[in-house]
PDB file of N, CA and C in Angstrom:
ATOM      1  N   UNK A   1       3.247   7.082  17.503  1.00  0.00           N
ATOM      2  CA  UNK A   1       2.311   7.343  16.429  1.00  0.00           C
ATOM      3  C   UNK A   1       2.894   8.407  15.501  1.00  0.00           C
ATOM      4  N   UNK A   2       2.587   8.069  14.302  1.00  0.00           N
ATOM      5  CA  UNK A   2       3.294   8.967  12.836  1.00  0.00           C
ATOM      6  C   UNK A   2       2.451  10.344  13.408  1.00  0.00           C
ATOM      7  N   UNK A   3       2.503  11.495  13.338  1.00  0.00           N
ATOM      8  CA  UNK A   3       1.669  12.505  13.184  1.00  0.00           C
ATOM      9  C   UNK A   3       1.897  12.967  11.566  1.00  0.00           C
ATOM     10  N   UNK A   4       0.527  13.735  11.340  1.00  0.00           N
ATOM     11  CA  UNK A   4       0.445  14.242   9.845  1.00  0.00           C
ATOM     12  C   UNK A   4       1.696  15.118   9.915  1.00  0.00           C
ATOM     13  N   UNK A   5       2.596  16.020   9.982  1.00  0.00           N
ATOM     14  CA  UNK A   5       2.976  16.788   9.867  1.00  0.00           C
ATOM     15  C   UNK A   5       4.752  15.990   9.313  1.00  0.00           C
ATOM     16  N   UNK A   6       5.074  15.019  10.944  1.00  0.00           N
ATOM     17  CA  UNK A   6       6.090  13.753  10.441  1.00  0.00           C
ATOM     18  C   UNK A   6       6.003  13.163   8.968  1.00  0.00           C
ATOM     19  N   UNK A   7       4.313  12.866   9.129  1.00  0.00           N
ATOM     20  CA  UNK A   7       4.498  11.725   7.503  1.00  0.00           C
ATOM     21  C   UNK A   7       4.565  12.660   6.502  1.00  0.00           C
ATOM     22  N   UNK A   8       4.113  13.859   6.608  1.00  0.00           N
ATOM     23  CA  UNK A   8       4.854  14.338   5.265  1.00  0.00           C
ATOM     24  C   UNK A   8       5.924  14.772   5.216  1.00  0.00           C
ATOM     25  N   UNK A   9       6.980  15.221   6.052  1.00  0.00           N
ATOM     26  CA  UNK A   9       8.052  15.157   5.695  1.00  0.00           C
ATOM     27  C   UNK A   9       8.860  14.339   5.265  1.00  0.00           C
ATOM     28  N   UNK A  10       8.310  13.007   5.978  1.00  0.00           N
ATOM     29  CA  UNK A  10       9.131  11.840   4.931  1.00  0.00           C
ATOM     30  C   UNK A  10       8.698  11.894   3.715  1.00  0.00           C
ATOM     31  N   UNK A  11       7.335  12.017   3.325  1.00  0.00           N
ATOM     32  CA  UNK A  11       7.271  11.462   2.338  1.00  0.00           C
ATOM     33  C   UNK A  11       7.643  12.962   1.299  1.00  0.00           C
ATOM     34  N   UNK A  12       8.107  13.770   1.484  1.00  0.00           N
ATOM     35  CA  UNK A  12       8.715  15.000   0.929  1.00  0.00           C
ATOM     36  C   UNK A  12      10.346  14.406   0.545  1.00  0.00           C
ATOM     37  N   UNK A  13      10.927  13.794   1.429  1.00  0.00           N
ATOM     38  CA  UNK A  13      12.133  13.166   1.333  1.00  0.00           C
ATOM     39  C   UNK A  13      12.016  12.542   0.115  1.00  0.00           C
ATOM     40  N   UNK A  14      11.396  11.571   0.251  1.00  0.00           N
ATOM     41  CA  UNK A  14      11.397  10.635  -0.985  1.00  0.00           C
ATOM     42  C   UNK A  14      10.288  10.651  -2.608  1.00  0.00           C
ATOM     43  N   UNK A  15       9.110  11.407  -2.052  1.00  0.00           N
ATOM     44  CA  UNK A  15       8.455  11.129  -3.068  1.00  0.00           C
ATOM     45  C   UNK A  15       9.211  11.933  -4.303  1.00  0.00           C
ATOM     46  N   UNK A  16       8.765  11.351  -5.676  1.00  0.00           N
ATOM     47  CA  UNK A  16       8.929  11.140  -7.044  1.00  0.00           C
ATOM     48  C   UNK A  16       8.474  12.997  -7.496  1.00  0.00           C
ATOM     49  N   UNK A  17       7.531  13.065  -7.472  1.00  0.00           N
ATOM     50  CA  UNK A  17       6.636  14.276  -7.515  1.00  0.00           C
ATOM     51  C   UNK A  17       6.026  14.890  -6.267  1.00  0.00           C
ATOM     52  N   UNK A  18       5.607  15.830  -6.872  1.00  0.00           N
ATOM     53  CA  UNK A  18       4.903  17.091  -5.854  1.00  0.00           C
ATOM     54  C   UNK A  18       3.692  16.068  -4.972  1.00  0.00           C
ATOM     55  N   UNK A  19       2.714  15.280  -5.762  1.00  0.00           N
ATOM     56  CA  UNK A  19       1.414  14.426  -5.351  1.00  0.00           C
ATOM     57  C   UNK A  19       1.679  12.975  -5.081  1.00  0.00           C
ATOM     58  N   UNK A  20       3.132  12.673  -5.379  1.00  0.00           N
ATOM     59  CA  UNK A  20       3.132  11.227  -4.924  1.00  0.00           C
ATOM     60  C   UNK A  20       3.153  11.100  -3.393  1.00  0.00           C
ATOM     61  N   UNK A  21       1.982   9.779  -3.323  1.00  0.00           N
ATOM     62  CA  UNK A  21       1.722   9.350  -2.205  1.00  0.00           C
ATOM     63  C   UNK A  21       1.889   7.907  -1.720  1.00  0.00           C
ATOM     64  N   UNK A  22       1.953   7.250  -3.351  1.00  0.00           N
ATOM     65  CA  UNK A  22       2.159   5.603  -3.174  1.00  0.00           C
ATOM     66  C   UNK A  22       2.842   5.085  -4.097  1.00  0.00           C
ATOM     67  N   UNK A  23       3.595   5.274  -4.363  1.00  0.00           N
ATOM     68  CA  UNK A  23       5.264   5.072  -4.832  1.00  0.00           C
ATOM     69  C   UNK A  23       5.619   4.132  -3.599  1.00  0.00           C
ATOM     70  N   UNK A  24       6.317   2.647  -4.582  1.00  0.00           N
ATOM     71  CA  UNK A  24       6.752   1.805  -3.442  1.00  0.00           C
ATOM     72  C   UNK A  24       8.036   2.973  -2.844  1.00  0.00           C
ATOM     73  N   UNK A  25       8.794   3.935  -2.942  1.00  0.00           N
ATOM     74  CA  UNK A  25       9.736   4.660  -1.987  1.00  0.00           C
ATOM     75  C   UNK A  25       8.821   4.961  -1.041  1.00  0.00           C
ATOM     76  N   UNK A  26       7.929   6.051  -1.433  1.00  0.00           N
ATOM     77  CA  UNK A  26       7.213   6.289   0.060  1.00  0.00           C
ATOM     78  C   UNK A  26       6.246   5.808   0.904  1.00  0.00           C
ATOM     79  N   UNK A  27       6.503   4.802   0.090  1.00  0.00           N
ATOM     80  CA  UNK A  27       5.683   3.579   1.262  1.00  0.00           C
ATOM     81  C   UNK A  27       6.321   2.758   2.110  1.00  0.00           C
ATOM     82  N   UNK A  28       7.427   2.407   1.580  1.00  0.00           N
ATOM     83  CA  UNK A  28       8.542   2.049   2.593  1.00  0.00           C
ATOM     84  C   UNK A  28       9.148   3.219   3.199  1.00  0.00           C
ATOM     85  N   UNK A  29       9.418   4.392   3.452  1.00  0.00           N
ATOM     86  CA  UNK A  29       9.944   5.105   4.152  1.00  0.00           C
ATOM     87  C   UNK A  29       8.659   5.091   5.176  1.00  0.00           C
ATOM     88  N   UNK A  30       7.355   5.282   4.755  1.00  0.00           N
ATOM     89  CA  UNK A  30       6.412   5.838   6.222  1.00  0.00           C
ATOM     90  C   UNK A  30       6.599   4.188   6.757  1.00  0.00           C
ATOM     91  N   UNK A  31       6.320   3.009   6.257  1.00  0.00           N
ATOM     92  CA  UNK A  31       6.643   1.693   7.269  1.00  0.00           C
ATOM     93  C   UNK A  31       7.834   1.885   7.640  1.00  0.00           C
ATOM     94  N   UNK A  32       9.073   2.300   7.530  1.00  0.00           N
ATOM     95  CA  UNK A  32      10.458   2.580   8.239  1.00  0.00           C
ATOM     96  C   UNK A  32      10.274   3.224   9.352  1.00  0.00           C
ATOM     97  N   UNK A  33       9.939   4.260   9.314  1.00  0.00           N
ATOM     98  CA  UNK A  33       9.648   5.354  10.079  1.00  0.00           C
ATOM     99  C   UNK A  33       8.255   4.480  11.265  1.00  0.00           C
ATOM    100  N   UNK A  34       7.313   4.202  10.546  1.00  0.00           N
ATOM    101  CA  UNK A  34       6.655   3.426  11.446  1.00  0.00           C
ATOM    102  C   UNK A  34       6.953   2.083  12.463  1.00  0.00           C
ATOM    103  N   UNK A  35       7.970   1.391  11.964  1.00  0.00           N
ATOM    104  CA  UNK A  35       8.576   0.188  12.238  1.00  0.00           C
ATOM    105  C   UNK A  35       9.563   0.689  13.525  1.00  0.00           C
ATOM    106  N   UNK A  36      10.415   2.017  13.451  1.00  0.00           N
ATOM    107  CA  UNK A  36      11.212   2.128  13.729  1.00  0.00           C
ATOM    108  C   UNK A  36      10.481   3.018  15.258  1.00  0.00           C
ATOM    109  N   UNK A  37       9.568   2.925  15.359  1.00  0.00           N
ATOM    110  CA  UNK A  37       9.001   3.924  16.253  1.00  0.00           C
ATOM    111  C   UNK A  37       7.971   2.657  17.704  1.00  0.00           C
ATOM    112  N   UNK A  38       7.484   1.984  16.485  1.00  0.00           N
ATOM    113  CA  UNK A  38       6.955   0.728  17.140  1.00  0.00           C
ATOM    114  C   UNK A  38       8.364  -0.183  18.145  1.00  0.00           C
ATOM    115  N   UNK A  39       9.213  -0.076  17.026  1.00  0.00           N
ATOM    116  CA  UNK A  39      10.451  -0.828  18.162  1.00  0.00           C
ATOM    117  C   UNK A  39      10.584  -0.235  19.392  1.00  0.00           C
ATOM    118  N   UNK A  40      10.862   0.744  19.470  1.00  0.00           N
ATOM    119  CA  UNK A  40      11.334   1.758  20.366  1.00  0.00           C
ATOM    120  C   UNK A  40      10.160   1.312  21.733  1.00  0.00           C
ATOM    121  N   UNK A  41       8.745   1.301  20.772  1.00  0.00           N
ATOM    122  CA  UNK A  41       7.458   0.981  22.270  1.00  0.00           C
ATOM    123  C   UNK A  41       7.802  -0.271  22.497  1.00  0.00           C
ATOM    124  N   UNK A  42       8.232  -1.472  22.069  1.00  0.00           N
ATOM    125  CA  UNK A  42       8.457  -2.569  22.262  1.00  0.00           C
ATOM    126  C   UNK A  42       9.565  -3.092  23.490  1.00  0.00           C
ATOM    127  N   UNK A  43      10.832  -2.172  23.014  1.00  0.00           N
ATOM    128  CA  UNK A  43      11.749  -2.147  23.798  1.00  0.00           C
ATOM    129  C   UNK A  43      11.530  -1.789  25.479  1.00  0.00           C
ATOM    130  N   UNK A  44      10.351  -0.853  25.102  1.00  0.00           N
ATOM    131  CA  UNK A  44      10.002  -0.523  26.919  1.00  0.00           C
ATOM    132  C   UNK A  44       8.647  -1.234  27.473  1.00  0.00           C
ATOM    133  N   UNK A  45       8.212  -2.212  26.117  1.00  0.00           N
ATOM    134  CA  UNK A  45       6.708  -2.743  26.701  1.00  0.00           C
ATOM    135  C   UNK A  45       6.821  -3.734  26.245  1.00  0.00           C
ATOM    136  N   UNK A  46       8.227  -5.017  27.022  1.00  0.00           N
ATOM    137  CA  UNK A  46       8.474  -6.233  26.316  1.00  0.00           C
ATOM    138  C   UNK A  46       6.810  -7.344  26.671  1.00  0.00           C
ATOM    139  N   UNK A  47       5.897  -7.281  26.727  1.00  0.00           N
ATOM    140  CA  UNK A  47       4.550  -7.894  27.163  1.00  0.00           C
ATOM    141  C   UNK A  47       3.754  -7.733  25.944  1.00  0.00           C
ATOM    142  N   UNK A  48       3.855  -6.516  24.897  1.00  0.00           N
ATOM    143  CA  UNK A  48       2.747  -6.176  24.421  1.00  0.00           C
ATOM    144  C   UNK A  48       2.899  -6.896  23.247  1.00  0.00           C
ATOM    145  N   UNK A  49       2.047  -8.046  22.949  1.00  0.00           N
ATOM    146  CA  UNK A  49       1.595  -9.045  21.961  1.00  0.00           C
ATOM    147  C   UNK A  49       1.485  -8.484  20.957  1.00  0.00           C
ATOM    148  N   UNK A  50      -0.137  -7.855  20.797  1.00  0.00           N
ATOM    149  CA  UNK A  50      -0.569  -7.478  19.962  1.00  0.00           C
ATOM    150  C   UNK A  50      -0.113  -6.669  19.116  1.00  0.00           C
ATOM    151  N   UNK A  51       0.880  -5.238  19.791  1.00  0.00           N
ATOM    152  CA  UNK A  51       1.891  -4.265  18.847  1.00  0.00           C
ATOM    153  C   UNK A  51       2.855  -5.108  18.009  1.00  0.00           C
ATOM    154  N   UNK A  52       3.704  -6.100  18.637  1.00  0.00           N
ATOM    155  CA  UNK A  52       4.275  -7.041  17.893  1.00  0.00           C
ATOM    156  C   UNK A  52       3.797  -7.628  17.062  1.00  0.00           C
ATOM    157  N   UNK A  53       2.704  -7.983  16.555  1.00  0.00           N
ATOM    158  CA  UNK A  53       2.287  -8.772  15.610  1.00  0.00           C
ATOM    159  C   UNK A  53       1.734  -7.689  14.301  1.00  0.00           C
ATOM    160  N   UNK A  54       1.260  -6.025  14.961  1.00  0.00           N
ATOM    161  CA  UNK A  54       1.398  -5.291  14.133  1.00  0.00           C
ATOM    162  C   UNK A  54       2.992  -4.971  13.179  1.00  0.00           C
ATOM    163  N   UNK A  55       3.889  -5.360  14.100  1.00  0.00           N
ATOM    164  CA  UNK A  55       5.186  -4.804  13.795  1.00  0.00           C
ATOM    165  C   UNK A  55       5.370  -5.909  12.911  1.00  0.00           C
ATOM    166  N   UNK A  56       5.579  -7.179  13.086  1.00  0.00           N
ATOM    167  CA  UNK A  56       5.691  -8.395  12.290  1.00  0.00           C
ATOM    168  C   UNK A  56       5.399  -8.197  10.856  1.00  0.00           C
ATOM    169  N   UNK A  57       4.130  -7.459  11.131  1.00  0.00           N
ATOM    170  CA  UNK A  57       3.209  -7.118   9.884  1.00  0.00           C
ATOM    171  C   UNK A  57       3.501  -6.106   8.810  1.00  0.00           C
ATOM    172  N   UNK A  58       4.223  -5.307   9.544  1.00  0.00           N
ATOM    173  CA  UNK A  58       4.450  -3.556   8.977  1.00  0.00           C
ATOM    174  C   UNK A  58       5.909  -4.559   8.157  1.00  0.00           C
ATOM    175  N   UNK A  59       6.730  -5.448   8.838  1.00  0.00           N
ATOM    176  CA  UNK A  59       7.784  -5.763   8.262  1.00  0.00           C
ATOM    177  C   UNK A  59       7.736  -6.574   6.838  1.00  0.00           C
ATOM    178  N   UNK A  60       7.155  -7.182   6.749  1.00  0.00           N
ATOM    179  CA  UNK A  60       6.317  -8.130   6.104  1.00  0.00           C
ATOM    180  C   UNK A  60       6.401  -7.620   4.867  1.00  0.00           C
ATOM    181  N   UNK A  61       4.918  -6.381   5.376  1.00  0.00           N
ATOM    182  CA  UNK A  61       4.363  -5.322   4.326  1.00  0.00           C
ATOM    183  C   UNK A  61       5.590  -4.261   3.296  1.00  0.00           C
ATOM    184  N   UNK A  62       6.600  -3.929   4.335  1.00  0.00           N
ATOM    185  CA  UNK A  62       7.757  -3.440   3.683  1.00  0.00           C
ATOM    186  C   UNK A  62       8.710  -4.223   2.739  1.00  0.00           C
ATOM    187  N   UNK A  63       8.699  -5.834   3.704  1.00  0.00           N
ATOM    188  CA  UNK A  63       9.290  -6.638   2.665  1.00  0.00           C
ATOM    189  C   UNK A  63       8.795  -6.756   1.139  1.00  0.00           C
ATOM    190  N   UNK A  64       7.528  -7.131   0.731  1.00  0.00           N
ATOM    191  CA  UNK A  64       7.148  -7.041   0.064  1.00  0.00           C
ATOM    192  C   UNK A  64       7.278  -6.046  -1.427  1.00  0.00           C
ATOM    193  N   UNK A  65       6.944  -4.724  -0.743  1.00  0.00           N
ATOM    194  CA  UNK A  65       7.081  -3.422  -1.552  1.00  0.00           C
ATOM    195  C   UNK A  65       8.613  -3.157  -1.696  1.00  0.00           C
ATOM    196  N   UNK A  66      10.027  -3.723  -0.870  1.00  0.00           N
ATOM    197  CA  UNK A  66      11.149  -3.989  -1.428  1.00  0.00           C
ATOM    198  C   UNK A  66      11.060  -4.759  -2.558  1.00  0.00           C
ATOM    199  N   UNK A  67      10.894  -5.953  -2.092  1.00  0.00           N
ATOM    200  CA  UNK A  67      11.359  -6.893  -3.508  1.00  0.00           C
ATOM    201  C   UNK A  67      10.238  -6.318  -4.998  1.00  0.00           C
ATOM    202  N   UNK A  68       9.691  -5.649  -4.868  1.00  0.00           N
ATOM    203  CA  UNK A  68       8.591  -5.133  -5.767  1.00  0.00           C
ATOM    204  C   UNK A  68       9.755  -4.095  -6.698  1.00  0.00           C
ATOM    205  N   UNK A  69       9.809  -3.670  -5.853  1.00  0.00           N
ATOM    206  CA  UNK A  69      10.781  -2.258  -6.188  1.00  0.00           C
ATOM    207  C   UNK A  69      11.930  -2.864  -7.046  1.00  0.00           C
ATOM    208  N   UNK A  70      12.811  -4.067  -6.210  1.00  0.00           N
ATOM    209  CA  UNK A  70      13.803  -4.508  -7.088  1.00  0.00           C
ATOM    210  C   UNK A  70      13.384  -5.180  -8.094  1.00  0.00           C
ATOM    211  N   UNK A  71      12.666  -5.464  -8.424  1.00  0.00           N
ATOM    212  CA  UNK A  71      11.858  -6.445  -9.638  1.00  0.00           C
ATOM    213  C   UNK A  71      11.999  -5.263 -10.947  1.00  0.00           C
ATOM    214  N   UNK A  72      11.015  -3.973 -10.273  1.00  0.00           N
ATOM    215  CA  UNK A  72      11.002  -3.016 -11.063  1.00  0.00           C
ATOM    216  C   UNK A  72      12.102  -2.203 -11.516  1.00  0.00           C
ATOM    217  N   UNK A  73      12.951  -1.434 -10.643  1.00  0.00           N
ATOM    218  CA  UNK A  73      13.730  -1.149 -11.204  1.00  0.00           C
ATOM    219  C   UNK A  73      15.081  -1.021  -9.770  1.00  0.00           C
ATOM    220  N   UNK A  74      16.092  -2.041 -10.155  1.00  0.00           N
ATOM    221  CA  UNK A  74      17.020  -1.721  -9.171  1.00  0.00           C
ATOM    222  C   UNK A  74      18.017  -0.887  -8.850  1.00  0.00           C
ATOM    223  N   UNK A  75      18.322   0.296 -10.336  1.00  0.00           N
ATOM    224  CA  UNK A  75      18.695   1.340  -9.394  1.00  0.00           C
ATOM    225  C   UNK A  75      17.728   2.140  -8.206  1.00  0.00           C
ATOM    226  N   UNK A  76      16.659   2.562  -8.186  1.00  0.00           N
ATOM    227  CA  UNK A  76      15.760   3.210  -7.861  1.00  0.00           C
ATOM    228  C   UNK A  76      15.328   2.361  -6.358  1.00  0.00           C
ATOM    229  N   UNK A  77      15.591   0.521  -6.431  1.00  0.00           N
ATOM    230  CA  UNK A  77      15.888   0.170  -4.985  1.00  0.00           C
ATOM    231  C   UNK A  77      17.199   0.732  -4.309  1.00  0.00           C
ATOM    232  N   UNK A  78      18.118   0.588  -5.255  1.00  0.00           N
ATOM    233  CA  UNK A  78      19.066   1.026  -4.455  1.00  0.00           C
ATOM    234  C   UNK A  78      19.814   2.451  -3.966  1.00  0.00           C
ATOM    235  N   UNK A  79      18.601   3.211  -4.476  1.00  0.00           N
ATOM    236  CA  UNK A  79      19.195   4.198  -4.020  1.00  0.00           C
ATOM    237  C   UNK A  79      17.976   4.399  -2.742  1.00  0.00           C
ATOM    238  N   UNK A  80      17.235   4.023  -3.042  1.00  0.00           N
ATOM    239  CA  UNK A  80      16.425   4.474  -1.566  1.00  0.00           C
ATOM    240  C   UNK A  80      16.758   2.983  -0.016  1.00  0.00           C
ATOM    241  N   UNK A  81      17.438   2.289  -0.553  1.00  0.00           N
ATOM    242  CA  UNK A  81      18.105   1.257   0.071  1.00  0.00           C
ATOM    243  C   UNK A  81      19.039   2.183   1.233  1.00  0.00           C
ATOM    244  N   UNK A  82      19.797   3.408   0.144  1.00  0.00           N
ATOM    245  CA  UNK A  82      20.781   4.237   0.434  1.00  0.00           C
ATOM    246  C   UNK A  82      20.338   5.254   1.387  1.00  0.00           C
ATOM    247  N   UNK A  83      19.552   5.862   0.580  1.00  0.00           N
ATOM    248  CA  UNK A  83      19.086   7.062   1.922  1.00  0.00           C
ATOM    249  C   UNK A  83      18.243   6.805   2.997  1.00  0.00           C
ATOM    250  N   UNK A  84      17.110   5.056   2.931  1.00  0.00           N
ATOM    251  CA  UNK A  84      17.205   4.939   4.191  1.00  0.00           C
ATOM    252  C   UNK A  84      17.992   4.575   5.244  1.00  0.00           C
ATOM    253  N   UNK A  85      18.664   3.842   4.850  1.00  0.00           N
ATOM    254  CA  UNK A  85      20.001   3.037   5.499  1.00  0.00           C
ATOM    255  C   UNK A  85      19.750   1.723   5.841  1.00  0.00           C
ATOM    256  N   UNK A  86      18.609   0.864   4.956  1.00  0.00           N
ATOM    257  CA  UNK A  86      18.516   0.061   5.360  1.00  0.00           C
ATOM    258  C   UNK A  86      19.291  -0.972   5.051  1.00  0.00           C
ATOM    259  N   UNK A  87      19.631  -2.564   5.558  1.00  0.00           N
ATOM    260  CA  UNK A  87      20.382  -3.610   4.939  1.00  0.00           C
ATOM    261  C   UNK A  87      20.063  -4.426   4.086  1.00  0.00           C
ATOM    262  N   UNK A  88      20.526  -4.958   3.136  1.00  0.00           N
ATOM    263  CA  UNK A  88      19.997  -5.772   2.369  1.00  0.00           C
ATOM    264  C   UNK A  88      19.877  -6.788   2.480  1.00  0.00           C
TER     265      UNK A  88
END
């Protein structure tokens, strides 16, 4: 589970401004961060259905707010492409 203290440091990483909160960047960094935490329970709780289909979902949801991002503006995907490390 994200704790408040975690999600804002990511979203300190990436957000735009002092108050951004939903900027496709920091919305894909807290689903990264969320995605990446859910795997980890998965890996030791290969049974649990239901987390998986959250995770399915969180991926989905990130997919989405990527291709959004590249639509809008693709340096600005690609640089947060960069500092998360994700693949394209």
């Amino acid at each position: 589970m994200l704790t408040k203290t975690r999600k804002q440091k990511i979203i300190k990483e990436v957000a735009m401004h002092d108050k951004d909160t939903g900027s496709p960047e920091v919305q894909v960094a807290v689903l990264t961060k969320r995605i990446d935490e859910l795997s980890k329970h998965l890996k030791e709780h290969k049974k649990d259905v239901h987390s998986r289909r959250g995770l399915l979902s969180m991926v989905a949801d990130r997919q989405t707010h990527l291709r959004y991002l590249q639509k809008k503006s693709t340096r600005r995907y690609n640089a947060l492409i960069k500092k998360l490390e994700l693949k394209k």
